[in-house]
N, C-alpha and C. Protein backbone atom coordinates (compact mmCIF):
# COMPACT_ATOMS: atom_id res chain seq x y z
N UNK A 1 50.28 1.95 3.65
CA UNK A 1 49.35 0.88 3.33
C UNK A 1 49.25 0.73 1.81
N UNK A 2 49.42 -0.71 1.52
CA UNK A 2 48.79 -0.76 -0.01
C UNK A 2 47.91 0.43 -0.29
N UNK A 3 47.88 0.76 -1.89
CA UNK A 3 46.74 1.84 -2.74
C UNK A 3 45.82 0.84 -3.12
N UNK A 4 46.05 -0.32 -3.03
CA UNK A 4 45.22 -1.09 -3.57
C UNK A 4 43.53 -1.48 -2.27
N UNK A 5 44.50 -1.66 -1.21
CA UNK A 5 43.76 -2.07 -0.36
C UNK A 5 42.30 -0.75 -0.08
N UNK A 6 43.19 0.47 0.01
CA UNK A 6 42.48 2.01 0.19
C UNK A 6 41.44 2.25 -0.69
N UNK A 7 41.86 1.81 -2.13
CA UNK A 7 40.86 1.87 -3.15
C UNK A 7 39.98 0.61 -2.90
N UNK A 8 39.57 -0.62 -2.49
CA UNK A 8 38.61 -0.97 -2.16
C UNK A 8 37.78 -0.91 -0.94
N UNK A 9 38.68 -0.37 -0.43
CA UNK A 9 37.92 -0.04 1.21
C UNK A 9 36.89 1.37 1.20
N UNK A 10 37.48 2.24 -0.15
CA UNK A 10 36.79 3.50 -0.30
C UNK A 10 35.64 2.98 -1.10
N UNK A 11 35.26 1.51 -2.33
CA UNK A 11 34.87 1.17 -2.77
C UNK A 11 33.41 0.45 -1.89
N UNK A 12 34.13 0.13 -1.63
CA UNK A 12 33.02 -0.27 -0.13
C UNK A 12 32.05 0.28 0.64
N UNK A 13 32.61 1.06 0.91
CA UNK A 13 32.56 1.83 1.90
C UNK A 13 30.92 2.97 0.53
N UNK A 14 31.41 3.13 -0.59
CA UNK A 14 30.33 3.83 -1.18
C UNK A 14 29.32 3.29 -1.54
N UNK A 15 29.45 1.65 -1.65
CA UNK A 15 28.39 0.65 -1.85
C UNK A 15 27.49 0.96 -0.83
N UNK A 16 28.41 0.71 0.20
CA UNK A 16 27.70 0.54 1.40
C UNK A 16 26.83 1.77 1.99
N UNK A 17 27.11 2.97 1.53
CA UNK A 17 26.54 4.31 1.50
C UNK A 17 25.01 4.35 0.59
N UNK A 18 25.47 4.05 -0.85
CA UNK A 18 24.16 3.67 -1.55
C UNK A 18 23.09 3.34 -1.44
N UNK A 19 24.02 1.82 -0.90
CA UNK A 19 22.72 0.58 -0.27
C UNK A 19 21.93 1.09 0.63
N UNK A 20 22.51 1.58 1.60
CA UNK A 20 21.47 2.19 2.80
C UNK A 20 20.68 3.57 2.13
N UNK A 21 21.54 4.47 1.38
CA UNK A 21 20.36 5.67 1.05
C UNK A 21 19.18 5.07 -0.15
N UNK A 22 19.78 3.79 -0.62
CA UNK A 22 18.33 3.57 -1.17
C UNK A 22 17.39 2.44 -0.49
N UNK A 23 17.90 1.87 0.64
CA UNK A 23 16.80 1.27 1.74
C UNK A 23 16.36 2.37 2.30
N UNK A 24 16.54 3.72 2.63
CA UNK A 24 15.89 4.58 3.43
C UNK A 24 14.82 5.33 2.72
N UNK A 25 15.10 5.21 1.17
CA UNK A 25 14.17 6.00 0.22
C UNK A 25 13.20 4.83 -0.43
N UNK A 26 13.47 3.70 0.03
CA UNK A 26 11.79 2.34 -0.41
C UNK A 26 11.45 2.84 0.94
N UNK A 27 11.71 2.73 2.19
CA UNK A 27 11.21 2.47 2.87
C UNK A 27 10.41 4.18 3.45
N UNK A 28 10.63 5.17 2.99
CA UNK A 28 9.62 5.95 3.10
C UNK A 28 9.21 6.47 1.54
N UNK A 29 9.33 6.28 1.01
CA UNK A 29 8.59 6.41 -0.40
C UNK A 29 7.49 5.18 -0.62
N UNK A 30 7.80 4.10 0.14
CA UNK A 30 6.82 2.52 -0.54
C UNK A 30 6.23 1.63 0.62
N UNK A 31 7.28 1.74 1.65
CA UNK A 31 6.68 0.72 2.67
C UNK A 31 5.91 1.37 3.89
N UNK A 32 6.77 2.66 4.19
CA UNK A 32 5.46 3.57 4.85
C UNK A 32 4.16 4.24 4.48
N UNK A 33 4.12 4.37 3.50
CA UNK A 33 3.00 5.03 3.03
C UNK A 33 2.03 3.82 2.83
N UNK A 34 2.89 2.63 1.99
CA UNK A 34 1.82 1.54 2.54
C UNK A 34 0.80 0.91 3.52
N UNK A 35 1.85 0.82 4.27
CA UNK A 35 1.55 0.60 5.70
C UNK A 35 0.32 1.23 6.25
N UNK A 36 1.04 2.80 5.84
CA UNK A 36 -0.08 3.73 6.32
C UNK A 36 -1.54 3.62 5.62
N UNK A 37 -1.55 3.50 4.48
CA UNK A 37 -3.02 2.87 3.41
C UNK A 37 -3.70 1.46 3.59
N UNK A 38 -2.83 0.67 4.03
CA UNK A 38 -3.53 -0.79 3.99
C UNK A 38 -4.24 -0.68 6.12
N UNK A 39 -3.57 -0.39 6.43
CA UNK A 39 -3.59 -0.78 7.94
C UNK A 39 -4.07 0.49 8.79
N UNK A 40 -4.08 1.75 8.84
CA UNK A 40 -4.85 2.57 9.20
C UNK A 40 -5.62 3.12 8.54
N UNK A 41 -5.99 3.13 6.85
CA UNK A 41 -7.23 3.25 6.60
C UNK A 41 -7.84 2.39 5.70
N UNK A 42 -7.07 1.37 5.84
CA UNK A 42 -8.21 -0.31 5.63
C UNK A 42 -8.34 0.18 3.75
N UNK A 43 -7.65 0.64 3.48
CA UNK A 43 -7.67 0.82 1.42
C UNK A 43 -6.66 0.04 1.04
N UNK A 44 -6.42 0.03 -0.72
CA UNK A 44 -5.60 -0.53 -0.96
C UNK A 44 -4.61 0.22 -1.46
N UNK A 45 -3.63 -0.43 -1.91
CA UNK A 45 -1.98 0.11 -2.14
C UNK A 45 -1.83 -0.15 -3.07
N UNK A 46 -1.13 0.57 -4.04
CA UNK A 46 -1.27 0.39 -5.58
C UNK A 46 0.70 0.95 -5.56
N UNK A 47 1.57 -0.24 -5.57
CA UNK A 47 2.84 0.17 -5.29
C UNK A 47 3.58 0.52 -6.69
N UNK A 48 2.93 0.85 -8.14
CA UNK A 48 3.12 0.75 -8.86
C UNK A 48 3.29 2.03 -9.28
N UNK A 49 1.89 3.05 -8.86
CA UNK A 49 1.39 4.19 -9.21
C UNK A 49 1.78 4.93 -7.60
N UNK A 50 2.26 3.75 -6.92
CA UNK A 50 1.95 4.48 -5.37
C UNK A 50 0.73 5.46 -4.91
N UNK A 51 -0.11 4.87 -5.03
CA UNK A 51 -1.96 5.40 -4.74
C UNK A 51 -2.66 4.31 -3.39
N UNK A 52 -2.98 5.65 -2.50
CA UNK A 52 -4.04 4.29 -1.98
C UNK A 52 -5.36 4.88 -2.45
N UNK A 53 -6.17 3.64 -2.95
CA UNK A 53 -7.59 3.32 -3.41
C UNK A 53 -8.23 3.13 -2.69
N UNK A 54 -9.63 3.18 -2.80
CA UNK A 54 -10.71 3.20 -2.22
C UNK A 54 -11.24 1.81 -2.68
N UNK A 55 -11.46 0.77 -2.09
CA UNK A 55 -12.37 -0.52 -2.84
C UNK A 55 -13.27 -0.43 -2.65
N UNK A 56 -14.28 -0.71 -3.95
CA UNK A 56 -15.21 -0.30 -4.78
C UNK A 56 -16.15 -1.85 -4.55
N UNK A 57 -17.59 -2.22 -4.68
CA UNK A 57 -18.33 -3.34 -4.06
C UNK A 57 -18.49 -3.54 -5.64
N UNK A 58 -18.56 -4.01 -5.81
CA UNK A 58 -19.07 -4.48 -7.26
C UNK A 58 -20.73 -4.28 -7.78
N UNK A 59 -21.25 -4.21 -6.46
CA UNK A 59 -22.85 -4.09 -6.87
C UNK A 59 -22.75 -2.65 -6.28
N UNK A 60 -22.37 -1.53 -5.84
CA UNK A 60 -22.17 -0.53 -6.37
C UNK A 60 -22.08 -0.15 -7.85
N UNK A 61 -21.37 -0.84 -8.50
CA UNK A 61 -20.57 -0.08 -10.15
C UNK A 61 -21.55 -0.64 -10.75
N UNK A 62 -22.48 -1.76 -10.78
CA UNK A 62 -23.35 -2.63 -11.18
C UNK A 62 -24.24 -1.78 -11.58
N UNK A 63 -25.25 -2.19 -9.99
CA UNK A 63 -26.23 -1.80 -9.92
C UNK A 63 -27.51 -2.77 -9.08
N UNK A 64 -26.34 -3.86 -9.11
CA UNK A 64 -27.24 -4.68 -8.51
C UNK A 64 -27.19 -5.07 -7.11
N UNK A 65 -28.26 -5.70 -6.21
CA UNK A 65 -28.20 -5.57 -5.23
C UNK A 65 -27.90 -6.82 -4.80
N UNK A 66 -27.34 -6.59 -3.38
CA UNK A 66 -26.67 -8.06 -2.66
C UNK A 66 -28.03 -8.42 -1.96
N UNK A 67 -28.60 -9.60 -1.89
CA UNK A 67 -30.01 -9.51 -0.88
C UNK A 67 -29.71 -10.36 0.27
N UNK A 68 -28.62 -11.18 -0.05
CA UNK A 68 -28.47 -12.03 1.48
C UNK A 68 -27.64 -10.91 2.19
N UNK A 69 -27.96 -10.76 3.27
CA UNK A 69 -27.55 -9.89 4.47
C UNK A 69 -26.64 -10.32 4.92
N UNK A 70 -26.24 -11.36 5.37
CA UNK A 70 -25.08 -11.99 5.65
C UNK A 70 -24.09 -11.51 4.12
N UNK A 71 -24.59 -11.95 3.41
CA UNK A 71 -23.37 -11.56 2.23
C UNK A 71 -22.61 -10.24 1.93
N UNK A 72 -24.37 -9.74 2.28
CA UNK A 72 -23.92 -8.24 2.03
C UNK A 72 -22.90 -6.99 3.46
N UNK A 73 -23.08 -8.13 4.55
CA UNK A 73 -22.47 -7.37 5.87
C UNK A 73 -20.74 -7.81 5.30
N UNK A 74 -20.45 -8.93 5.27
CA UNK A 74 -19.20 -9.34 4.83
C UNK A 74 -18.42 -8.69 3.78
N UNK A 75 -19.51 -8.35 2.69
CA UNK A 75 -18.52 -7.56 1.86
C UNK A 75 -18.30 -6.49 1.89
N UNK A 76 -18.97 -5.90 3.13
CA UNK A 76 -18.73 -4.57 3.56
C UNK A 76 -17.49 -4.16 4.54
N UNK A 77 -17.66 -5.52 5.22
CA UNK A 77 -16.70 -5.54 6.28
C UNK A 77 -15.23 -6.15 5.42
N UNK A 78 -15.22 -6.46 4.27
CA UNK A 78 -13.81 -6.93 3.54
C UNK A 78 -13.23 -5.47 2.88
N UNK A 79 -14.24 -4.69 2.57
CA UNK A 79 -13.43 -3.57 1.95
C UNK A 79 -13.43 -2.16 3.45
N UNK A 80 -13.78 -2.55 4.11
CA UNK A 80 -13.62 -1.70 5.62
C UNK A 80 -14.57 -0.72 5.24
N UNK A 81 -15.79 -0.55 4.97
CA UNK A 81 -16.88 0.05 5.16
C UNK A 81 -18.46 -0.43 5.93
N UNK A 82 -18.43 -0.01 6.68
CA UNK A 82 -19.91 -0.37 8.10
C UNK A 82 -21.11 -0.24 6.90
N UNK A 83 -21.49 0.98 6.55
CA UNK A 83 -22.59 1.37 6.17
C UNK A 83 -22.63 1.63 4.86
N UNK A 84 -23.92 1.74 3.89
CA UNK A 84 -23.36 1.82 2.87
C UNK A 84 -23.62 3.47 2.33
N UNK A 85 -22.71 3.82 0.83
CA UNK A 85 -22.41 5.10 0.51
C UNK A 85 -23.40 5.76 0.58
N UNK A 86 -23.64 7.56 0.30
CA UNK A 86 -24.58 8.00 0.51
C UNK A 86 -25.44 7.89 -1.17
N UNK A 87 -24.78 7.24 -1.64
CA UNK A 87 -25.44 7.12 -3.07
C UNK A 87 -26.47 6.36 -3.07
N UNK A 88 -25.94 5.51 -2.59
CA UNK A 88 -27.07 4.22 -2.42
C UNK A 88 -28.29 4.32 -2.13
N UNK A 89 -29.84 3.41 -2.44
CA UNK A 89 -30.73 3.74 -2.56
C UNK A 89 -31.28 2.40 -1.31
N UNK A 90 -31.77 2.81 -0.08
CA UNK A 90 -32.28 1.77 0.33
C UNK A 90 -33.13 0.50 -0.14
């Protein structure tokens, strides 16, 4: 057989080795662990630092309080927390 043909088929053939060992290393280094942070424990994903975070209410860090109840159930329910922290002061 051509040397020519052998040397791109071996060429190939290592691309093609690459490509997949570095789809197998995003996809458990970045997209599972994601997955696992956004969707079973409702945090966020920080794909940068690769961290999942905790979201933070803003009138937590404040200090101030939400008084419509409706407002305040919603923004509880957007960062996936029911109740609020034990910090908090009724």
């Amino acid at each position: 057989m051509n040397p020519h043909i052998e040397r791109l088929k071996l060429i190939f053939i290592a691309v093609f080795a690459i490509l997949t060992v570095g789809v197998i290393v995003w996809q458990v280094g970045w997209i599972m662990p994601a997955r696992k942070c956004e969707v079973d424990q409702h945090k966020w994903w920080d794909s940068g630092q690769r961290v999942c975070a905790q979201p933070v209410l803003i009138s937590d860090i404040t200090g101030r309080v939400i008084t419509d109840k409706k407002a305040l159930a919603e923004a509880r329910a957007a960062i996936g927390r029911d109740r609020p922290p034990a910090s908090a002061k009724p």
